[in-house]
PDB file of N, CA and C in Angstrom:
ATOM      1  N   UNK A   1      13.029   4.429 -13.130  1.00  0.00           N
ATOM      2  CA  UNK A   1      12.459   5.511 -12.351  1.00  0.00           C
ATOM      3  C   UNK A   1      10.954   5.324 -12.274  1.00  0.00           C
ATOM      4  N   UNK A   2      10.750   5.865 -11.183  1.00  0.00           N
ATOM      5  CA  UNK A   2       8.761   5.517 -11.262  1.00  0.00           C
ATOM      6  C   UNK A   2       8.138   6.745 -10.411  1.00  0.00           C
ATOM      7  N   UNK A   3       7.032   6.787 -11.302  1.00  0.00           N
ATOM      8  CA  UNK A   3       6.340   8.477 -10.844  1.00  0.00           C
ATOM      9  C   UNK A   3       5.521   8.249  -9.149  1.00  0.00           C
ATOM     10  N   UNK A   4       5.997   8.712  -8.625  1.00  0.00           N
ATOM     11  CA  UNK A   4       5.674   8.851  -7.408  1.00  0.00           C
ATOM     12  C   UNK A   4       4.250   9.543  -6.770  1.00  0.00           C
ATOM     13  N   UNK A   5       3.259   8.846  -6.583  1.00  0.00           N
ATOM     14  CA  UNK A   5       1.950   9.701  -6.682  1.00  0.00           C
ATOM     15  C   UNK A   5       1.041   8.165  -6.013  1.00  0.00           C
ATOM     16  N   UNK A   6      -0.076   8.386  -5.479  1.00  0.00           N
ATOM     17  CA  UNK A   6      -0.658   7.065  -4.906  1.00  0.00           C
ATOM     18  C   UNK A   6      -1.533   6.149  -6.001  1.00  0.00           C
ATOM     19  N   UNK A   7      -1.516   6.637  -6.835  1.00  0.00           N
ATOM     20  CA  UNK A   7      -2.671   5.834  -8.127  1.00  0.00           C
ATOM     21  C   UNK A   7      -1.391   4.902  -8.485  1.00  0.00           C
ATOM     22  N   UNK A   8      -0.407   5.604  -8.964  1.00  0.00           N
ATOM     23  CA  UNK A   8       1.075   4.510  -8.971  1.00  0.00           C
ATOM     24  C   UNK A   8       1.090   3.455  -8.538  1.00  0.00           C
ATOM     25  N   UNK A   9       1.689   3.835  -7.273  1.00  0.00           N
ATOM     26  CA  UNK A   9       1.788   3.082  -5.763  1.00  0.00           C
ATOM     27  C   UNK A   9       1.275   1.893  -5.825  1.00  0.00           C
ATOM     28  N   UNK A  10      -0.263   2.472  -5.478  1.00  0.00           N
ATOM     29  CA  UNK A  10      -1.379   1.330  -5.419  1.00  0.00           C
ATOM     30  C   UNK A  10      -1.460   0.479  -6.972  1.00  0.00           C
ATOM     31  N   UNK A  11      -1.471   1.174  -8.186  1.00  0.00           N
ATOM     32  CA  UNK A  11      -1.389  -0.171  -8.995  1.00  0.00           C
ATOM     33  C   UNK A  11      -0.376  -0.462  -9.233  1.00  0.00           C
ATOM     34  N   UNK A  12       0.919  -0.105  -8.870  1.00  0.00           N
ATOM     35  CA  UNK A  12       1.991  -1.307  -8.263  1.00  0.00           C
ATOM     36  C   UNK A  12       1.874  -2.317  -7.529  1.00  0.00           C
ATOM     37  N   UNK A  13       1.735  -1.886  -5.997  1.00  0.00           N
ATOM     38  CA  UNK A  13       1.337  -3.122  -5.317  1.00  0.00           C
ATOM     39  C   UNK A  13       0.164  -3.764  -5.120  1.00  0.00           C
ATOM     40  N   UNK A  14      -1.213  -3.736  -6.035  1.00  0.00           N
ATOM     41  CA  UNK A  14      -2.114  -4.533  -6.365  1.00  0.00           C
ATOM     42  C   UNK A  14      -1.647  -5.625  -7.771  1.00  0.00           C
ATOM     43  N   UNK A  15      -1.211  -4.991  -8.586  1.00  0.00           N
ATOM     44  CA  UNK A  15      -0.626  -5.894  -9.682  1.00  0.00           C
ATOM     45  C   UNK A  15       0.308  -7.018  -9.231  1.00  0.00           C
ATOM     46  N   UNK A  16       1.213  -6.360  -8.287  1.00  0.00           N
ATOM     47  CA  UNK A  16       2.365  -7.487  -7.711  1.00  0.00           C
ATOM     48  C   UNK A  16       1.893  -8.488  -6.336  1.00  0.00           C
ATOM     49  N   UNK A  17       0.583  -7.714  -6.133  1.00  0.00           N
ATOM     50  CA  UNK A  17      -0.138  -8.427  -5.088  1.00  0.00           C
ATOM     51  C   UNK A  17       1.040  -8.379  -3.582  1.00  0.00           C
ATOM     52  N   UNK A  18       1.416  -7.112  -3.123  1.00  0.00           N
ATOM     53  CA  UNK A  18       2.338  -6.581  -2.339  1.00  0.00           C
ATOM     54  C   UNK A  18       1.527  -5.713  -1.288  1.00  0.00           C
ATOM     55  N   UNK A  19       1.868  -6.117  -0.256  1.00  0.00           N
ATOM     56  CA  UNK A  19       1.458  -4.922   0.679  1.00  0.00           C
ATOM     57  C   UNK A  19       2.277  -4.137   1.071  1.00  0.00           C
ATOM     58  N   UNK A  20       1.988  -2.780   1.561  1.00  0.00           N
ATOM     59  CA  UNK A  20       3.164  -1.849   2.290  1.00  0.00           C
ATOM     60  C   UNK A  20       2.391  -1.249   3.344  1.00  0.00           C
ATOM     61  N   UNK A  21       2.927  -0.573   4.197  1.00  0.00           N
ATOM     62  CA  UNK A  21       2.366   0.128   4.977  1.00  0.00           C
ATOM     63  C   UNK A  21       2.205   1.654   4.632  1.00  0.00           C
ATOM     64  N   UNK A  22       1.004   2.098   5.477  1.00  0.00           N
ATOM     65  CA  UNK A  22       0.416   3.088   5.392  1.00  0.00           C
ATOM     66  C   UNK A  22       1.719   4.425   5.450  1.00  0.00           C
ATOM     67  N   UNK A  23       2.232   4.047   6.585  1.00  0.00           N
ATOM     68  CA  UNK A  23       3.436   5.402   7.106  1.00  0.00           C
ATOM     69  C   UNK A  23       4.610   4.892   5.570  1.00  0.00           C
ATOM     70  N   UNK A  24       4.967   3.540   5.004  1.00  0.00           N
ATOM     71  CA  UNK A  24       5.880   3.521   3.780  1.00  0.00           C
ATOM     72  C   UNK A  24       5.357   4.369   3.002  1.00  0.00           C
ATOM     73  N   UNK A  25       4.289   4.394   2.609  1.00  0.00           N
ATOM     74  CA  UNK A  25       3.829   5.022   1.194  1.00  0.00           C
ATOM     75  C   UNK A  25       3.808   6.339   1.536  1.00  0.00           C
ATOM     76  N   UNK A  26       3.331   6.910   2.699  1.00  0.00           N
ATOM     77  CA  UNK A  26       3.058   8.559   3.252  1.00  0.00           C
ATOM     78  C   UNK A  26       4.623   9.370   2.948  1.00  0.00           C
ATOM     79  N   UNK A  27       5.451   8.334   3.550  1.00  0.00           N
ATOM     80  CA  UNK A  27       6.845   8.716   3.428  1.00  0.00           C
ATOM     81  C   UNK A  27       7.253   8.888   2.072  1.00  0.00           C
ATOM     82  N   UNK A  28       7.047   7.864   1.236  1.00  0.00           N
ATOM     83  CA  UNK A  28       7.389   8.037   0.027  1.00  0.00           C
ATOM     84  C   UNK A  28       7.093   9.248  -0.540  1.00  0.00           C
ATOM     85  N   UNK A  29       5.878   9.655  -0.152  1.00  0.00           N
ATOM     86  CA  UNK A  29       5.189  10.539  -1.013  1.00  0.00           C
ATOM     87  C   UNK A  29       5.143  12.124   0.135  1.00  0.00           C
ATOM     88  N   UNK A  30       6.096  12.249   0.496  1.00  0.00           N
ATOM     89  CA  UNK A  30       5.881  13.114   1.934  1.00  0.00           C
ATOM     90  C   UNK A  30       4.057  13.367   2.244  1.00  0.00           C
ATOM     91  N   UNK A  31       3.924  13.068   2.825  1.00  0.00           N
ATOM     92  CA  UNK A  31       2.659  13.036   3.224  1.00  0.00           C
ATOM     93  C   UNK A  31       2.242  12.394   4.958  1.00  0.00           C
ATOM     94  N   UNK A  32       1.685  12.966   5.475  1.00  0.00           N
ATOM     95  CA  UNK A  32       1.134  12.506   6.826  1.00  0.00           C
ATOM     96  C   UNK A  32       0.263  10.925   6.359  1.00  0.00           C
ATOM     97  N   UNK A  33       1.027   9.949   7.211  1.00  0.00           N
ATOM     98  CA  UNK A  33       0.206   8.631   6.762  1.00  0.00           C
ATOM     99  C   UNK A  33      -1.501   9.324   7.724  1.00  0.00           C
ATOM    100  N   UNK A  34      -1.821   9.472   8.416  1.00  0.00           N
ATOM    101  CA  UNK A  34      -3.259   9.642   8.609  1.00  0.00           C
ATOM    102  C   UNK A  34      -4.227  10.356   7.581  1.00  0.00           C
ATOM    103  N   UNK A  35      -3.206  11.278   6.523  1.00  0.00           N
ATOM    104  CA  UNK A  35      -3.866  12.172   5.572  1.00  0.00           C
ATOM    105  C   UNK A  35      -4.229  11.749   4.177  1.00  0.00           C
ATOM    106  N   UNK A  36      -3.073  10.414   4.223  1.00  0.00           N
ATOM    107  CA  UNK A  36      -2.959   9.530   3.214  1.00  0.00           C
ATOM    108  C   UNK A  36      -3.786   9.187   1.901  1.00  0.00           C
ATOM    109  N   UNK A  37      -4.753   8.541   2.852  1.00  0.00           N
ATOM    110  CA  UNK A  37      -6.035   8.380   2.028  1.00  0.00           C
ATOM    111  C   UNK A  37      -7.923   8.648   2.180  1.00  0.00           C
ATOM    112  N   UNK A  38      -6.946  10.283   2.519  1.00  0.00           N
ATOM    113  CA  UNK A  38      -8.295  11.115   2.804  1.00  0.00           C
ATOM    114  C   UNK A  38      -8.937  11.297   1.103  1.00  0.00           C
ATOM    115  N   UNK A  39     -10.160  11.058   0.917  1.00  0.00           N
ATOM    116  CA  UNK A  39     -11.127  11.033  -0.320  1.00  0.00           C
ATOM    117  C   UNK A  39     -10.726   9.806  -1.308  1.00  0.00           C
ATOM    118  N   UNK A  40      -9.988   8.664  -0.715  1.00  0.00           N
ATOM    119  CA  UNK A  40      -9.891   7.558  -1.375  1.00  0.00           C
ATOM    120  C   UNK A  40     -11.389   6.882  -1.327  1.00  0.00           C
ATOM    121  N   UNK A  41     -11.761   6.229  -2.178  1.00  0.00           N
ATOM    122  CA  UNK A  41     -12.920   5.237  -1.530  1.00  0.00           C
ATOM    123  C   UNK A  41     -12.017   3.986  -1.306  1.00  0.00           C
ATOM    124  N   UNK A  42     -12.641   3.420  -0.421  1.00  0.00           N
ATOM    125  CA  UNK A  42     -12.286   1.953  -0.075  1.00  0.00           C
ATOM    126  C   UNK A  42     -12.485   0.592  -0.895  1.00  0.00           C
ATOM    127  N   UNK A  43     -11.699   0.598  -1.587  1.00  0.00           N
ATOM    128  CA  UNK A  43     -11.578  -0.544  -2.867  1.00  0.00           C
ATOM    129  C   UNK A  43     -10.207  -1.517  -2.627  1.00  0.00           C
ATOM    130  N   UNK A  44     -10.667  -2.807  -3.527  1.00  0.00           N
ATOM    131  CA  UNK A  44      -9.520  -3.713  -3.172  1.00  0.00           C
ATOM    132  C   UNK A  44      -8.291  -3.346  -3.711  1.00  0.00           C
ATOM    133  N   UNK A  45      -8.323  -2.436  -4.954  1.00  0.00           N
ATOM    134  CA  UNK A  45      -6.928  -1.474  -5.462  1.00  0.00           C
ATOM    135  C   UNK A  45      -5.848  -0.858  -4.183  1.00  0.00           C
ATOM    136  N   UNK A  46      -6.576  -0.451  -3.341  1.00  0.00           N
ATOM    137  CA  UNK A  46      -6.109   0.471  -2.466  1.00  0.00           C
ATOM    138  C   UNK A  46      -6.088  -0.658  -1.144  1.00  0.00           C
ATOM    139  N   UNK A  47      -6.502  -1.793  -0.911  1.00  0.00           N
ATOM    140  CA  UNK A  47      -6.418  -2.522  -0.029  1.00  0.00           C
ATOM    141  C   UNK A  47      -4.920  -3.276   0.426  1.00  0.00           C
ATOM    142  N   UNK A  48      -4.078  -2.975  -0.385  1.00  0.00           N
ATOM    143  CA  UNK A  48      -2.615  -3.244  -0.233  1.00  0.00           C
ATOM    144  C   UNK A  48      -1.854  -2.114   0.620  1.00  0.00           C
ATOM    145  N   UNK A  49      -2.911  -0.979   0.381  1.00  0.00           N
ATOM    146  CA  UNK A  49      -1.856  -0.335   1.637  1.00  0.00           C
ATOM    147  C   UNK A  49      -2.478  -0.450   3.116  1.00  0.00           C
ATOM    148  N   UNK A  50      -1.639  -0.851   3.842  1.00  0.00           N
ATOM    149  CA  UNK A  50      -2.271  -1.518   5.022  1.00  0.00           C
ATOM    150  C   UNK A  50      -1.522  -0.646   6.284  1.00  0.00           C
ATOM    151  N   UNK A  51      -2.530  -1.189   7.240  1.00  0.00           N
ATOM    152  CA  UNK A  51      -1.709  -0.761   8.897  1.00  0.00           C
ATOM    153  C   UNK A  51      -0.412  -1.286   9.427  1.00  0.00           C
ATOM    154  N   UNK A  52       0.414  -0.555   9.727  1.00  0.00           N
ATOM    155  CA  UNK A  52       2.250  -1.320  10.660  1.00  0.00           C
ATOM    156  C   UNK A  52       1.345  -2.342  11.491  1.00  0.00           C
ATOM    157  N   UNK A  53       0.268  -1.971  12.468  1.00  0.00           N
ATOM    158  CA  UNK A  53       0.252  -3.117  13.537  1.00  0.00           C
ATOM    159  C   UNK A  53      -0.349  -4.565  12.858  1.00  0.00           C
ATOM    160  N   UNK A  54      -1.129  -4.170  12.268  1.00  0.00           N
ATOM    161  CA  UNK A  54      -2.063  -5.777  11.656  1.00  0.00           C
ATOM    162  C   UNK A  54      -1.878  -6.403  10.293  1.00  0.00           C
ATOM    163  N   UNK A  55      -1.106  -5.475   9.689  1.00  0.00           N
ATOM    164  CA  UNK A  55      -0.812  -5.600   8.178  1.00  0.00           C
ATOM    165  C   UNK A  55      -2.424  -5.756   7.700  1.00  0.00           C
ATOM    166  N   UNK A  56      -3.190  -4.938   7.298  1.00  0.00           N
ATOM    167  CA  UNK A  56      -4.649  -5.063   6.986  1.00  0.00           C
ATOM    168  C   UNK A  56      -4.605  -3.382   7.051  1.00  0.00           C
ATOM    169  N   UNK A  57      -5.854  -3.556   5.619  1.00  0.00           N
ATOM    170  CA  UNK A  57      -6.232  -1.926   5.604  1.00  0.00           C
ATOM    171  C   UNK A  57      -7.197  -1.612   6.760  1.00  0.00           C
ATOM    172  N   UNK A  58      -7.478  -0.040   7.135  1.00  0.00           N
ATOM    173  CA  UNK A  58      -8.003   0.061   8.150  1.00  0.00           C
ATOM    174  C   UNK A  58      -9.346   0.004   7.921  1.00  0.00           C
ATOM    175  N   UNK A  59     -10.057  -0.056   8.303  1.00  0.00           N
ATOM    176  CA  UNK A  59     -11.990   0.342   8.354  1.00  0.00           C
ATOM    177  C   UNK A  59     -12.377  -0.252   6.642  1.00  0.00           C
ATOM    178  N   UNK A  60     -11.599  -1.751   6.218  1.00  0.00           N
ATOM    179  CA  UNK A  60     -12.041  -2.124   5.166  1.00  0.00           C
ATOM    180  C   UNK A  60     -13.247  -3.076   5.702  1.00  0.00           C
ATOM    181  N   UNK A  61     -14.390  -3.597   5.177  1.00  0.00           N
ATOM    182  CA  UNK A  61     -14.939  -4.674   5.083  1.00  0.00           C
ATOM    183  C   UNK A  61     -14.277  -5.645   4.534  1.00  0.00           C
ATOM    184  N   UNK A  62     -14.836  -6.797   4.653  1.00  0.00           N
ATOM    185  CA  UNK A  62     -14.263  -8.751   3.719  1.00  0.00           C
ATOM    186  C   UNK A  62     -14.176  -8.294   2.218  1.00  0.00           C
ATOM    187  N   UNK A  63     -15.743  -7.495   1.979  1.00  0.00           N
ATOM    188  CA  UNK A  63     -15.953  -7.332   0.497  1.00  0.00           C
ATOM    189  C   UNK A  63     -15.131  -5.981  -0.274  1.00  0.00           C
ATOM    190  N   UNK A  64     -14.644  -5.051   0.398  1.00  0.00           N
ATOM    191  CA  UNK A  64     -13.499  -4.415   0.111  1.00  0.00           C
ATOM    192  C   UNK A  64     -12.108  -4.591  -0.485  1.00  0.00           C
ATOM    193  N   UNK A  65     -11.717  -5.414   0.043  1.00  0.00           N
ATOM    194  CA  UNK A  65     -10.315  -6.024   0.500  1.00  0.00           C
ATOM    195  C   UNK A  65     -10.089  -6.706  -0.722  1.00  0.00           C
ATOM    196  N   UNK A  66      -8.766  -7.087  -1.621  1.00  0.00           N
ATOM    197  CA  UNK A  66      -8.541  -7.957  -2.371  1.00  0.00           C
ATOM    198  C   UNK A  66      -8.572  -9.292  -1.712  1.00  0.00           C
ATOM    199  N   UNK A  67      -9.204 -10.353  -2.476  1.00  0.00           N
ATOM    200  CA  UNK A  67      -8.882 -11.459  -1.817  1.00  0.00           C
ATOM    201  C   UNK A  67      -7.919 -12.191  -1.707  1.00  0.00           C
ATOM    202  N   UNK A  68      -6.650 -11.664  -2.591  1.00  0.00           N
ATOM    203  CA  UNK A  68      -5.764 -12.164  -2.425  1.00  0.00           C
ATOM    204  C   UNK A  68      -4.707 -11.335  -1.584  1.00  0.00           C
ATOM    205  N   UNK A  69      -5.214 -10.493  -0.662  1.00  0.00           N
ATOM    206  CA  UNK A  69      -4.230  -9.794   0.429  1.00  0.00           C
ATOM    207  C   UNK A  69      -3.548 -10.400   1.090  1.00  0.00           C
ATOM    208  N   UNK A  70      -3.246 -11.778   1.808  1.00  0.00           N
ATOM    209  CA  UNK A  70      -2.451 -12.184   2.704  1.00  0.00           C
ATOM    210  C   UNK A  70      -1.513 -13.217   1.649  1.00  0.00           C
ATOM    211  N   UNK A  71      -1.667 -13.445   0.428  1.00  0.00           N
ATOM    212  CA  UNK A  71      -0.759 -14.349  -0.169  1.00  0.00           C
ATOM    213  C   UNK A  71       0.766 -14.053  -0.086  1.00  0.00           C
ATOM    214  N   UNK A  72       1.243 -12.867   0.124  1.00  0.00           N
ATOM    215  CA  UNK A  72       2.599 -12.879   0.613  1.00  0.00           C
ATOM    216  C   UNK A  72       2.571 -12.565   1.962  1.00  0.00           C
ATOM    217  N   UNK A  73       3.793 -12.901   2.826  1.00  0.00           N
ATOM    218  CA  UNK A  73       3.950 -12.353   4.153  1.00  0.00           C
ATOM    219  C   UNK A  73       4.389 -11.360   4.579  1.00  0.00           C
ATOM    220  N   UNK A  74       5.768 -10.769   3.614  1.00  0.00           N
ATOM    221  CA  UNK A  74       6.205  -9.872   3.826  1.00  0.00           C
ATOM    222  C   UNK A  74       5.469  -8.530   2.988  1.00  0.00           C
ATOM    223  N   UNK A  75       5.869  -7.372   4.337  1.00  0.00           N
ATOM    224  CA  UNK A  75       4.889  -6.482   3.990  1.00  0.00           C
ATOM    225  C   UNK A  75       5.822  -5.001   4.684  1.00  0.00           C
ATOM    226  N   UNK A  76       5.975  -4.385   3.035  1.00  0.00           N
ATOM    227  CA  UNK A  76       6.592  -3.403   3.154  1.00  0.00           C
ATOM    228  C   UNK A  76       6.473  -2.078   4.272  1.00  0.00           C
ATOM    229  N   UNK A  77       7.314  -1.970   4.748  1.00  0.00           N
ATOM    230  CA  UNK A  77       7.247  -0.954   6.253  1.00  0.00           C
ATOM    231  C   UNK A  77       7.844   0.145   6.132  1.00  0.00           C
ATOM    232  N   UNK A  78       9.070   0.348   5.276  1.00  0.00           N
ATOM    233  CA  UNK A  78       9.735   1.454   5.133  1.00  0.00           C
ATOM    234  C   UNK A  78       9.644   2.585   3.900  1.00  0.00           C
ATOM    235  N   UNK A  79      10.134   3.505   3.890  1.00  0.00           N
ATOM    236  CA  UNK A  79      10.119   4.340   2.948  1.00  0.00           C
ATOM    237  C   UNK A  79      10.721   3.466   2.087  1.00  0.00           C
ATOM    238  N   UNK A  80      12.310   3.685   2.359  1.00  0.00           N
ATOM    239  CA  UNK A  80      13.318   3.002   1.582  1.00  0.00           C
ATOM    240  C   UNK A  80      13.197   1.516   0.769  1.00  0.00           C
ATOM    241  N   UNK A  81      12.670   0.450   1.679  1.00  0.00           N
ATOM    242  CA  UNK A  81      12.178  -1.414   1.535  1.00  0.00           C
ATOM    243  C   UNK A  81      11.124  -0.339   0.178  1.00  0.00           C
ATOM    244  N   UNK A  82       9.915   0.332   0.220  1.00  0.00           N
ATOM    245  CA  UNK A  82       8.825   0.945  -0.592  1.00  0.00           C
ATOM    246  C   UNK A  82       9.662   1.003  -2.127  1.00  0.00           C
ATOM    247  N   UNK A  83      10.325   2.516  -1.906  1.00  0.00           N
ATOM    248  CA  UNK A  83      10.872   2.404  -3.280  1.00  0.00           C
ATOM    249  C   UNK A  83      12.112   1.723  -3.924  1.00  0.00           C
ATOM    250  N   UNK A  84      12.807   0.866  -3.120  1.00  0.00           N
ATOM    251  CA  UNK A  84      13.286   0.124  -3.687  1.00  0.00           C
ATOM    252  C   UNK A  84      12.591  -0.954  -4.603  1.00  0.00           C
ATOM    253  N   UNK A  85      11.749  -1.549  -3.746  1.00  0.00           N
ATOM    254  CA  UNK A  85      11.016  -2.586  -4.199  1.00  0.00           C
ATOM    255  C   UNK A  85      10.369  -1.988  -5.757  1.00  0.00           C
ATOM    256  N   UNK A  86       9.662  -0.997  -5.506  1.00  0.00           N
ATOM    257  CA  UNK A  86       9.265  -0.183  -6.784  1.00  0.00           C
ATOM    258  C   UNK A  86      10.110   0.151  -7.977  1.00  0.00           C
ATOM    259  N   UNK A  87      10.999   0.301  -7.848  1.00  0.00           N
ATOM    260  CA  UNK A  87      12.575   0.395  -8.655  1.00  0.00           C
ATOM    261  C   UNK A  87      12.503  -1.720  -9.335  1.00  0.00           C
ATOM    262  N   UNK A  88      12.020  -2.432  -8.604  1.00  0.00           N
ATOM    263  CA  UNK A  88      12.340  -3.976  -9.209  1.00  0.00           C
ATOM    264  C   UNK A  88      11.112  -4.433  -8.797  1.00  0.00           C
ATOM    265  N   UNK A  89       9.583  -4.119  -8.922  1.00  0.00           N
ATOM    266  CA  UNK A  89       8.636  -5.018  -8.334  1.00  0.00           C
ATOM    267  C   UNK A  89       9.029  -6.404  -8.969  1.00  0.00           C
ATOM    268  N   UNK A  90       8.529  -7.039  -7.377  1.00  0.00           N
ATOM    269  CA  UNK A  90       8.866  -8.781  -7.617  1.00  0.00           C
ATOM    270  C   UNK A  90       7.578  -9.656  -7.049  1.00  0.00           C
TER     271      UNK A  90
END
């Protein structure tokens, strides 16, 4: 079981070096993905949750961003793909 909350989330998929999308995680967490990460600062922790269209966080800079963001391809989109994966990070 895993506590459902975005500090989670995010050091889940920074540790596993995983991206998901913005609307996966909103869902997870019922939440409006635009509301998401209102009073986040923009850090490479939080740089795994990314946009459906570009897979990339939005309004990050180079120096923001983990540098290891594109090392996997696949990039979580769904609620469901979200916490499953979270249930077995791989």
């Amino acid at each position: 079981m895993h506590t459902l909350d975005l500090d989670h989330i995010a050091e889940q998929l920074a540790r596993h070096h995983q991206r998901a999308t913005y609307g996966a995680v909103a869902a997870a967490l019922g939440q409006a993905p635009r509301a998401l990460m209102q009073g986040q600062q923009r850090a490479p922790r939080f740089s795994w949750i990314v946009s459906s269209q570009n897979h990339q966080p939005t309004g990050y800079a180079p120096e923001q961003k983990d540098p290891a963001l594109e090392e996997r391809k696949e990039v979580l989109a769904t609620k469901d793909a979200l916490l499953a994966w979270l249930d077995n990070p791989r």
